[in-house]
Protein backbone atom coordinates (compact mmCIF):
# COMPACT_ATOMS: atom_id res chain seq x y z
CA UNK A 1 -64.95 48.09 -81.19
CA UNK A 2 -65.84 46.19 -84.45
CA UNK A 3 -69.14 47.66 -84.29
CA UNK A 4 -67.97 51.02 -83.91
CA UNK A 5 -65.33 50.38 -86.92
CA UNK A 6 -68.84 48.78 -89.06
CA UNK A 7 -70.96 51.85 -88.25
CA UNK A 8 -67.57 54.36 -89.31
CA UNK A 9 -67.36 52.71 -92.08
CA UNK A 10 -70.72 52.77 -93.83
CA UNK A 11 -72.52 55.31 -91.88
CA UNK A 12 -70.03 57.96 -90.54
CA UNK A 13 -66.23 58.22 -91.31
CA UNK A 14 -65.71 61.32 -89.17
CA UNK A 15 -66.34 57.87 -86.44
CA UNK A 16 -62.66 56.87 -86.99
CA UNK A 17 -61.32 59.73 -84.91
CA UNK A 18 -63.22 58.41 -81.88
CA UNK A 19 -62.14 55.16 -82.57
CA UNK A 20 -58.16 56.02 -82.81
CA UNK A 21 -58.91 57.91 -79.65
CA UNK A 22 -60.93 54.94 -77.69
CA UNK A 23 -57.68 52.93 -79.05
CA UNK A 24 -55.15 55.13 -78.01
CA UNK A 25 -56.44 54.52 -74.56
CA UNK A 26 -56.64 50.95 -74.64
CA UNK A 27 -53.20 50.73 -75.56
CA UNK A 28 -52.29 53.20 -73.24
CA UNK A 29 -53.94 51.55 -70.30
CA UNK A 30 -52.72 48.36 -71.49
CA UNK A 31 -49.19 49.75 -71.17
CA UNK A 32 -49.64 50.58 -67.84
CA UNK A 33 -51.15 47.54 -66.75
CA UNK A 34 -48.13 45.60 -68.46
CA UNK A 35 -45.58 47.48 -66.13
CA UNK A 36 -47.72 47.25 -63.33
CA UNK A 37 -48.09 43.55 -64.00
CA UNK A 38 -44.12 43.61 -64.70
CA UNK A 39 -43.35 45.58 -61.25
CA UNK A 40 -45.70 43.04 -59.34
CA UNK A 41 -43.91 40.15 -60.97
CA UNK A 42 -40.16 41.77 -59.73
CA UNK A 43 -41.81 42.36 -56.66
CA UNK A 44 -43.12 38.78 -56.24
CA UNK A 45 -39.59 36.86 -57.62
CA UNK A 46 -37.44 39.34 -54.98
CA UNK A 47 -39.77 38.08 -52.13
CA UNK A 48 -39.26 35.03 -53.27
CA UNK A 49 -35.20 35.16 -53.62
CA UNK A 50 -35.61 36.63 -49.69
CA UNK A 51 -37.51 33.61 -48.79
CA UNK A 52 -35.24 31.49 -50.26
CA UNK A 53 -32.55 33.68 -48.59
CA UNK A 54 -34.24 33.02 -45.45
CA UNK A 55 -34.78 29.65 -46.07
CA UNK A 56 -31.28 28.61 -46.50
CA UNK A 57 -30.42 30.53 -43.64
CA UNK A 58 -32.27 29.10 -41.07
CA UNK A 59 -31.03 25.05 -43.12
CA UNK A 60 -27.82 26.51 -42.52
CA UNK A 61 -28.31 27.52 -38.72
CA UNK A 62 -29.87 24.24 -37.85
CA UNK A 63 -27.08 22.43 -39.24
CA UNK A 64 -24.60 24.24 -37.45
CA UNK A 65 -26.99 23.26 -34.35
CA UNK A 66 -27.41 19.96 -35.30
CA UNK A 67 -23.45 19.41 -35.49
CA UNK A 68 -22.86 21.96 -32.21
CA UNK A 69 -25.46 19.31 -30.75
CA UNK A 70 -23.79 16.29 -31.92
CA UNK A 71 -19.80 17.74 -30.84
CA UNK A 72 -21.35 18.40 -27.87
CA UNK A 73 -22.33 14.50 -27.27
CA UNK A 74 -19.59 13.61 -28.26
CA UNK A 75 -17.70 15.81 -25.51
CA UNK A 76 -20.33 14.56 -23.22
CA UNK A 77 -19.14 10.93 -24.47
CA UNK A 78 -15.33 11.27 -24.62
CA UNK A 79 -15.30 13.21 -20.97
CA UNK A 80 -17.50 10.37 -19.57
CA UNK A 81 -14.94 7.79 -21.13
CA UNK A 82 -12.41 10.01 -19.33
CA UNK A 83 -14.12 9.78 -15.87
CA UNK A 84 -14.00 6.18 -16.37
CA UNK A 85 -10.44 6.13 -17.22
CA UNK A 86 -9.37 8.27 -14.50
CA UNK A 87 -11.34 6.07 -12.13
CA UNK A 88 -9.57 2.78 -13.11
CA UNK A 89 -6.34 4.90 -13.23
CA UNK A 90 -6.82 6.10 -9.56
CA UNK A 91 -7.46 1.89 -8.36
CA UNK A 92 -4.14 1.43 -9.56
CA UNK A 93 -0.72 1.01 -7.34
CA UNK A 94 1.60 -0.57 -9.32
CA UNK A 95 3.70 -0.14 -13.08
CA UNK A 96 2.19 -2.89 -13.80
CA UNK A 97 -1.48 -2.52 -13.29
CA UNK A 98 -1.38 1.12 -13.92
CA UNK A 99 -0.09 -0.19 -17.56
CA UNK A 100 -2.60 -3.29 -18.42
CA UNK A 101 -5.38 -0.08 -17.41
CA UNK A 102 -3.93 2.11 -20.10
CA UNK A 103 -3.56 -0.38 -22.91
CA UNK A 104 -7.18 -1.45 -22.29
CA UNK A 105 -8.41 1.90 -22.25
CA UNK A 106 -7.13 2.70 -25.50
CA UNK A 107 -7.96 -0.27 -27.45
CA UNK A 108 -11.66 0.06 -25.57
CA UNK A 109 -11.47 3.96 -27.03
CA UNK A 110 -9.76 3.35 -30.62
CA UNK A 111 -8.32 0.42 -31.83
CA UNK A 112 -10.31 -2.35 -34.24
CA UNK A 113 -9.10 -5.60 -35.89
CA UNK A 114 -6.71 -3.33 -37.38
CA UNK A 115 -5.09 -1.89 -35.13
CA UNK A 116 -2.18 -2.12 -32.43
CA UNK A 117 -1.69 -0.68 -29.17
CA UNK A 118 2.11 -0.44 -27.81
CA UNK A 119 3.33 1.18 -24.77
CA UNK A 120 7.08 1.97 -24.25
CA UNK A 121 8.37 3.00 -20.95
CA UNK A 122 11.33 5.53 -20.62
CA UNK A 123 14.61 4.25 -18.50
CA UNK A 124 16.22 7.28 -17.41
CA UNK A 125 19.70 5.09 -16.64
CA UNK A 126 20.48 4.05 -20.20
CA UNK A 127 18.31 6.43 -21.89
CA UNK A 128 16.00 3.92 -24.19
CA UNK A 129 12.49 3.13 -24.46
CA UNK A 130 11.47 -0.22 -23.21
CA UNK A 131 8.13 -2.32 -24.57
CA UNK A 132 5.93 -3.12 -22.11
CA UNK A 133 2.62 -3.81 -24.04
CA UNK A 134 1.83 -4.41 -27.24
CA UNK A 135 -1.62 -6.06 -28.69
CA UNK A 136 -4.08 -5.70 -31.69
CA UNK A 137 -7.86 -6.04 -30.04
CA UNK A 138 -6.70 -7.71 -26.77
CA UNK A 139 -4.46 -10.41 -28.42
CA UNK A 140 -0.52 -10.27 -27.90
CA UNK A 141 1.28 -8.96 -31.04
CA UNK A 142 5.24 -9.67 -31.07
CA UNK A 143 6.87 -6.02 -31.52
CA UNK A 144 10.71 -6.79 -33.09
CA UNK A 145 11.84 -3.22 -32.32
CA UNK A 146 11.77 -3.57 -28.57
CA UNK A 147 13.15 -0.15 -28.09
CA UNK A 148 10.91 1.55 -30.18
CA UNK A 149 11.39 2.26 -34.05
CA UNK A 150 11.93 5.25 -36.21
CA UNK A 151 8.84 6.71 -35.57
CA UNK A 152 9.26 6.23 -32.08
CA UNK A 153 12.87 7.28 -32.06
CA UNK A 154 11.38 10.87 -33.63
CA UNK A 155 8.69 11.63 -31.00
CA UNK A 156 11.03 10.74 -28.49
CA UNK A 157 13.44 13.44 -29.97
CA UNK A 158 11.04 15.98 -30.33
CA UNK A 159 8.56 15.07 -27.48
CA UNK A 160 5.56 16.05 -29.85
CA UNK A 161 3.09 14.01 -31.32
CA UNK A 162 3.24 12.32 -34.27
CA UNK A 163 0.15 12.01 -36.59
CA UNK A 164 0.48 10.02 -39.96
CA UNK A 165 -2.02 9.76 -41.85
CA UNK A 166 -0.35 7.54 -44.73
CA UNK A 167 3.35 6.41 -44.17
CA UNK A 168 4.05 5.99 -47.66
CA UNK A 169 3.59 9.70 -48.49
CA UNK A 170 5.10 11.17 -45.32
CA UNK A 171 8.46 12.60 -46.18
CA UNK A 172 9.90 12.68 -43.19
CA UNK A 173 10.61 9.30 -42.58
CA UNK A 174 12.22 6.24 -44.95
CA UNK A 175 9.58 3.50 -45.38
CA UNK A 176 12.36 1.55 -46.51
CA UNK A 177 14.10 1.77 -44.01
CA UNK A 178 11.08 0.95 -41.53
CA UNK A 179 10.24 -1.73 -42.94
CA UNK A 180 13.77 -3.16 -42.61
CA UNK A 181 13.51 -2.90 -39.38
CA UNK A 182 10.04 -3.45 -38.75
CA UNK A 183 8.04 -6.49 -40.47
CA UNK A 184 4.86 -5.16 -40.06
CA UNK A 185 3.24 -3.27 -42.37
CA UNK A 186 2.33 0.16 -40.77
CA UNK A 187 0.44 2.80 -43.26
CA UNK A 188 -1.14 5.27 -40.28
CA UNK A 189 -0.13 5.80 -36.98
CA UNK A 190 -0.92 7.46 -33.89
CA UNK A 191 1.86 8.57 -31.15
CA UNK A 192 1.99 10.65 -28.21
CA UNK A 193 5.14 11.09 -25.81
CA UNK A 194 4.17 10.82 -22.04
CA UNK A 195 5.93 14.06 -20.43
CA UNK A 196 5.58 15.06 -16.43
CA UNK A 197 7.37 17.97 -15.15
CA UNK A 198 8.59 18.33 -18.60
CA UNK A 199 10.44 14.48 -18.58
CA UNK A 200 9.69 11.86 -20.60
CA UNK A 201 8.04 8.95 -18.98
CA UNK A 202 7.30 6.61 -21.89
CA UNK A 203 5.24 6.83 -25.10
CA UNK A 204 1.40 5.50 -25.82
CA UNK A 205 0.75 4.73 -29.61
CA UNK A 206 -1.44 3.62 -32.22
CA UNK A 207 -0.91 2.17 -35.47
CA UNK A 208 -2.62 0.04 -38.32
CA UNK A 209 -1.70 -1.50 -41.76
CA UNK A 210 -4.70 0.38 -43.66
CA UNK A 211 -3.91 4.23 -44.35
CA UNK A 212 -6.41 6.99 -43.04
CA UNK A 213 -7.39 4.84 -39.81
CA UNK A 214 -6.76 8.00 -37.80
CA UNK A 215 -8.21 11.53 -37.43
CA UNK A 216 -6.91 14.70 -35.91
CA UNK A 217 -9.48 14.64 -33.27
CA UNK A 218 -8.47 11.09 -32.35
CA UNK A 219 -4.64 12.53 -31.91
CA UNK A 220 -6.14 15.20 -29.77
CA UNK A 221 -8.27 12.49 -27.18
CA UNK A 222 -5.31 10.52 -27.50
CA UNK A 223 -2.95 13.10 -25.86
CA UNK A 224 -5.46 13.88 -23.35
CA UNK A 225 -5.39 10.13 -22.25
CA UNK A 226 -1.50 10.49 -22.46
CA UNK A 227 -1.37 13.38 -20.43
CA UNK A 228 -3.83 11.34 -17.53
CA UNK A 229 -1.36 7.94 -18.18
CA UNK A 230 2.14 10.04 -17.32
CA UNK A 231 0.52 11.12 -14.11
CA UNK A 232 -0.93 7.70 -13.07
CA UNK A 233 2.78 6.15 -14.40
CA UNK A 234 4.90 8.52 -12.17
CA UNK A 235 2.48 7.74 -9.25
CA UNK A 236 3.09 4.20 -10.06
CA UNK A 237 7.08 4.47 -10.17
CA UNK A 238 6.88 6.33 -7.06
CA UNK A 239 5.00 4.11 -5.20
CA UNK A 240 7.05 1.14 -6.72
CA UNK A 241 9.97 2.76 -5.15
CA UNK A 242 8.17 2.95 -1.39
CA UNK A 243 7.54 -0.55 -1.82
CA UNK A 244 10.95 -1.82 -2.62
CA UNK A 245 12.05 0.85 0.18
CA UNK A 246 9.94 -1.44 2.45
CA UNK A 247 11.01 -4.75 1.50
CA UNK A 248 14.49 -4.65 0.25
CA UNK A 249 17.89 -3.29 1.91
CA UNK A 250 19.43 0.39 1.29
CA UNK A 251 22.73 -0.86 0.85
CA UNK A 252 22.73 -4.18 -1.21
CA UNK A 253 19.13 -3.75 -2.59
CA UNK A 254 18.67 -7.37 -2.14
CA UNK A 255 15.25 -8.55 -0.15
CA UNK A 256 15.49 -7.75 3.62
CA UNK A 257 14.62 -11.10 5.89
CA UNK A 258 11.47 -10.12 6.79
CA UNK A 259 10.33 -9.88 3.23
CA UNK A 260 12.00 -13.41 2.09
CA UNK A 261 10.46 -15.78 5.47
CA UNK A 262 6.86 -14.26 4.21
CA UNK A 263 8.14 -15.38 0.57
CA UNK A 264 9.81 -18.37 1.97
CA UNK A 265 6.40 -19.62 3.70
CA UNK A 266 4.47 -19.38 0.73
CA UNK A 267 7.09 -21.34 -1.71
CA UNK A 268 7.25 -23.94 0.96
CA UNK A 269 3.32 -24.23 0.66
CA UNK A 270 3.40 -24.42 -2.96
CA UNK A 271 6.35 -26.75 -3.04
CA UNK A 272 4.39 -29.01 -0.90
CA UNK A 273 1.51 -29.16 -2.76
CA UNK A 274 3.55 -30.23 -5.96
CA UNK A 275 6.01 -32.93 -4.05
CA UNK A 276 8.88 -30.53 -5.64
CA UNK A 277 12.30 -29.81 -4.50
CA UNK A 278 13.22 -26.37 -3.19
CA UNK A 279 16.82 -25.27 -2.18
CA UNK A 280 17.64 -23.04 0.34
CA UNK A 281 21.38 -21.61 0.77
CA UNK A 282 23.00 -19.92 3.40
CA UNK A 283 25.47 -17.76 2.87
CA UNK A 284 28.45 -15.91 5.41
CA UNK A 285 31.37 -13.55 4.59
CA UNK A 286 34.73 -15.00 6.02
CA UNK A 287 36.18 -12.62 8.48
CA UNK A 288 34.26 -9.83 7.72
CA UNK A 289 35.55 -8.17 10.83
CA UNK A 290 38.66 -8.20 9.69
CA UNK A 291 37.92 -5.12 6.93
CA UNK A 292 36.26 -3.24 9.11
CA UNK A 293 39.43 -3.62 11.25
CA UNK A 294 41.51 -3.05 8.53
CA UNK A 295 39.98 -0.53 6.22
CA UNK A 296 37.27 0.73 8.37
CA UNK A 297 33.63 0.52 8.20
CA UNK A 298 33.52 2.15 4.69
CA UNK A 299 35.15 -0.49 3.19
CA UNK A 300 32.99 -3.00 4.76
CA UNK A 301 29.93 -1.69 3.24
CA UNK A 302 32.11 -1.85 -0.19
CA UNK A 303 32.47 -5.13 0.43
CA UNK A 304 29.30 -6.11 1.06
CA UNK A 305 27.48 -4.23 -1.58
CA UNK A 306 30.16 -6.34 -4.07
CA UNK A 307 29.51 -9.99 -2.75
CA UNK A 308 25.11 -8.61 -3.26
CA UNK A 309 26.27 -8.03 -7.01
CA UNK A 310 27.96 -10.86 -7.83
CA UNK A 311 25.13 -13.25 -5.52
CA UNK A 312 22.19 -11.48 -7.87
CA UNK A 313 24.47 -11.88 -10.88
CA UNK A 314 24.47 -15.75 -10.16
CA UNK A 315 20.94 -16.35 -8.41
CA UNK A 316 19.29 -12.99 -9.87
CA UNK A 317 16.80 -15.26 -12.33
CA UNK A 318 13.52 -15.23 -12.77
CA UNK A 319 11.66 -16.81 -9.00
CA UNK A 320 14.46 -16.59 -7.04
CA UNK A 321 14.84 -14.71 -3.93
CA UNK A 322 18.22 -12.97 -2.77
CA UNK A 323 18.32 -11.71 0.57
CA UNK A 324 20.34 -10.07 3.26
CA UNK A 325 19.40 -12.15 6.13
CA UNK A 326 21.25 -9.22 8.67
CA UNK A 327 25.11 -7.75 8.88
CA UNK A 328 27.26 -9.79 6.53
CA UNK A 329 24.94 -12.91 6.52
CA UNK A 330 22.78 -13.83 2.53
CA UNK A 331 20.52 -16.49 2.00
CA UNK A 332 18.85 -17.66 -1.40
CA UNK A 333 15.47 -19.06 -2.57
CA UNK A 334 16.22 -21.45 -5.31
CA UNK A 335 12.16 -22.80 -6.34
CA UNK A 336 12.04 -26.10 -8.02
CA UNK A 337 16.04 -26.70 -7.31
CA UNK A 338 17.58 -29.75 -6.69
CA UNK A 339 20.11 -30.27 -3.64
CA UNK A 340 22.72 -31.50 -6.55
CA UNK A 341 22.33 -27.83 -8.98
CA UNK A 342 21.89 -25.81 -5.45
CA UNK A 343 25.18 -27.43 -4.58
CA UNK A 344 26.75 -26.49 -7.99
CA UNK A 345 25.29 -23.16 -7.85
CA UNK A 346 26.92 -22.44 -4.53
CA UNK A 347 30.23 -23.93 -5.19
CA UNK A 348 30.71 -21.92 -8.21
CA UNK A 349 29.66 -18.77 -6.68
CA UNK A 350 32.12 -18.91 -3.24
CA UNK A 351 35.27 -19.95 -6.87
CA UNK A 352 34.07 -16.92 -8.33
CA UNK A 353 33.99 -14.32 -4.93
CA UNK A 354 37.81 -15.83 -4.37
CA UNK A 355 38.75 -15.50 -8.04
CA UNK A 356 37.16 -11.88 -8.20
CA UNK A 357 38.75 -10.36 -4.77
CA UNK A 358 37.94 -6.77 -4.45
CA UNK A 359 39.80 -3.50 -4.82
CA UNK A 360 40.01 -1.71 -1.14
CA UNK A 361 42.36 1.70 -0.74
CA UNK A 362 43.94 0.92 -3.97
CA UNK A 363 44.55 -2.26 -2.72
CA UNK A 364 43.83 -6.10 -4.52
CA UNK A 365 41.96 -8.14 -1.73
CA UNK A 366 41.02 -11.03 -1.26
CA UNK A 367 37.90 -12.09 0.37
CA UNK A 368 36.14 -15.84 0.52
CA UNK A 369 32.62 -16.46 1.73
CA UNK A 370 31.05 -19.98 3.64
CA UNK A 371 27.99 -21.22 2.35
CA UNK A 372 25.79 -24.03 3.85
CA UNK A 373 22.68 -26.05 1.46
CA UNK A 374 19.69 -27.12 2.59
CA UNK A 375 16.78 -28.71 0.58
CA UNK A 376 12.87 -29.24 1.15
CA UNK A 377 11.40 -31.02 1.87
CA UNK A 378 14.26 -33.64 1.69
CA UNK A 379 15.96 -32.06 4.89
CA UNK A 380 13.24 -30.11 6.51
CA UNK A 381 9.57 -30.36 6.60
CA UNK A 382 9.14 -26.32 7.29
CA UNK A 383 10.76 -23.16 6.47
CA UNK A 384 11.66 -22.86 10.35
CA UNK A 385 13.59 -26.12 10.00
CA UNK A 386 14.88 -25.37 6.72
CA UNK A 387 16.51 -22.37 7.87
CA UNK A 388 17.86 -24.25 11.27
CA UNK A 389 19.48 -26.48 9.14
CA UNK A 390 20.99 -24.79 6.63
CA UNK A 391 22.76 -22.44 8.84
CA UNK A 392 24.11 -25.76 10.43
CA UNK A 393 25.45 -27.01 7.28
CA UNK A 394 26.89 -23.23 7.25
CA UNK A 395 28.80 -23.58 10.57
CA UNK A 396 29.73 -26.44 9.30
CA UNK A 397 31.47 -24.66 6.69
CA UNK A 398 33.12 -22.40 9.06
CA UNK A 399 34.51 -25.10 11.15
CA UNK A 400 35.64 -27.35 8.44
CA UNK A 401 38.04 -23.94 7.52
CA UNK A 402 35.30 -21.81 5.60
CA UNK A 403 36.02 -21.23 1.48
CA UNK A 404 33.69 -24.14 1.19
CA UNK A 405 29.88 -25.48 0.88
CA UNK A 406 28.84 -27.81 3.18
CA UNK A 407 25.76 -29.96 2.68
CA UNK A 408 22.50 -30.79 5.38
């Protein structure tokens, strides 16, 4: 082109026409290049977007895979954690296993150093709760509220769960008020109601002094593991029941005989092996024929099902044994008693059973019992003997005039 513009310009100046032309062109072709170029570039930076697109897609979808994956593990986990739940469940007979399972469980499941696990068991006769565990990572924690606090008082109320995820902004209850009651410090908690056949059997909860311990997902497990515990509970109870059924009386619901010579063989054993005292007392009702004579058989029964209460209100404590031995006959189990307090014990009782009479056909009676002591192995070297000779000391009784204790 510069040669061309040269040669126009010295030679030829008609040359300039072909020149504008040839540039003309140029720029003309040049334009259409540049939106070619333009279009291509568009073209190139869409595909790209749409990879990108694409791209972010498929991050997306393998995320949601990688967390559908990883929920589905942990389903995998928390129904395997259920299996073994259910299994140590299903081992269990009684309350009392049934509940050292459950506590276990949960603390295995959720709890830390942080956390405590409580269990309250429903009485339907008065209507509260009742603590029968409580521990922070398998060590005993001392609950003041033994029938449950505010929080429990609202779950049992409502018999929903109760998630809290910080006490102190939760407007439903007065943190002042809590913490009057309760010395602890308790910031989130945890609590499901244990319902069968739409009754409340006790409640299974979960609570820490650090806020945000919890999550929803842990409230739903939890109420899965409450809904397995009411079942295994009632099972429990019910079995509980067949078992006292088998070993104490209908009428007096004091030990049958059977029940206390089994008990009564194994105390002796033990009582041997420590050179301690055990007491045995035998115990008759004074003319018992004479109500059933009088009032009929009805009032017998009455009678007897009076003298059981006030016997277990006197000798109910903890490792005795009260027992009908058969018709209007008792005996008692006093462990690690001395002949001296059994003596006491007994005298006091037969004061009381005269002082107390009984009300039969609107009628103030009076009834006395005869009791006769016994004491191993000071009198008798086995239960057999022990029993010989306390129901001596009890005919004794009888003979002397009855009202009384006599001694072996």
């Amino acid at each position: 082109m510069v040669g061309f513009f040269i040669y126009a310009t010295r030679f030829q100046n008609s040359f300039f026409l072909l020149i504008s032309s040839a540039l003309a062109i140029n720029i003309i072709i040049l334009t259409l290049f540049h939106r070619r170029l333009k279009k291509k570039r568009a073209s190139v930076k869409l595909q790209r977007e749409e990879y990108f697109e694409k791209a972010n897609v498929l991050k997306d979808g393998l995320a949601k895979e990688e967390h559908a994956i990883n929920a589905f593990r942990e389903k995998i986990v928390s129904y395997s954690q259920l299996k073994g739940l259910v299994e140590h469940l299903s081992a269990c007979l009684s309350v009392e296993d049934t509940v050292q399972v459950i506590c276990k469980e949960v603390t295995n499941l959720f709890a830390q150093h942080d956390s405590t696990v409580i269990l309250y068991l429903f009485d339907p006769l008065t209507g509260d709760l009742a603590i029968v565990h409580s521990s922070s990572h398998f060590h005993p924690v001392n609950i003041k509220q033994k029938k449950g606090d505010i929080f429990d008082r609202w779950v049992m109320k409502t018999l929903q769960p109760l998630f809290l995820d910080d006490t102190k902004t939760d407007f439903r209850f007065d943190m002042d008020k809590v913490e009057t009651e309760e010395k602890r410090h308790i910031r989130s908690l945890l609590s499901v109601p244990l319902i069968i056949h739409n009754k409340p059997v006790g409640i299974v909860r979960l609570d820490s002094y650090l806020p945000d311990r919890f999550s929803k997902e842990d409230l739903r497990f939890l109420k899965t593991i409450g809904d397995l515990s009411a079942v295994a509970l009632e099972n429990a109870q019910l079995y509980d029941r067949v078992e006292d059924l088998a070993i104490r009386d209908s009428l007096t619901g004091l030990y049958l005989r059977r029940h206390m010579l089994d008990r009564m063989g194994e105390e002796v054993n033990r009582h041997l092996r420590r050179d301690q005292e055990m007491s045995f007392i035998m115990i008759d009702l004074d003319y018992f024929k004479k109500y059933n004579d009088q009032f009929g058989h009805m009032a017998g029964d009455l009678v007897l099902k009076h003298l059981s209460q006030v016997i277990q209100e006197h000798f109910g404590g903890p490792g005795n044994l009260t027992c009908r031995f058969g018709g209007e006959e008792f005996c008692i189990v006093l462990p690690d008693c001395s002949k001296k307090d059994a003596v006491e014990a007994a005298e006091a009782l037969v004061k009381q059973v005269e002082k107390d009479g009984i009300m039969l056909r609107r009628e103030k009676t009076r009834i006395t019992i005869s009791a006769g002591v016994a004491v191993f192995p000071t009198d008798a070297k086995t239960k057999e003997d022990l029993l010989q000779k306390a129901d001596n000391a009890l005919y004794e009784a009888k003979r002397k005039g009855r009202n009384r204790v006599c001694v072996a």
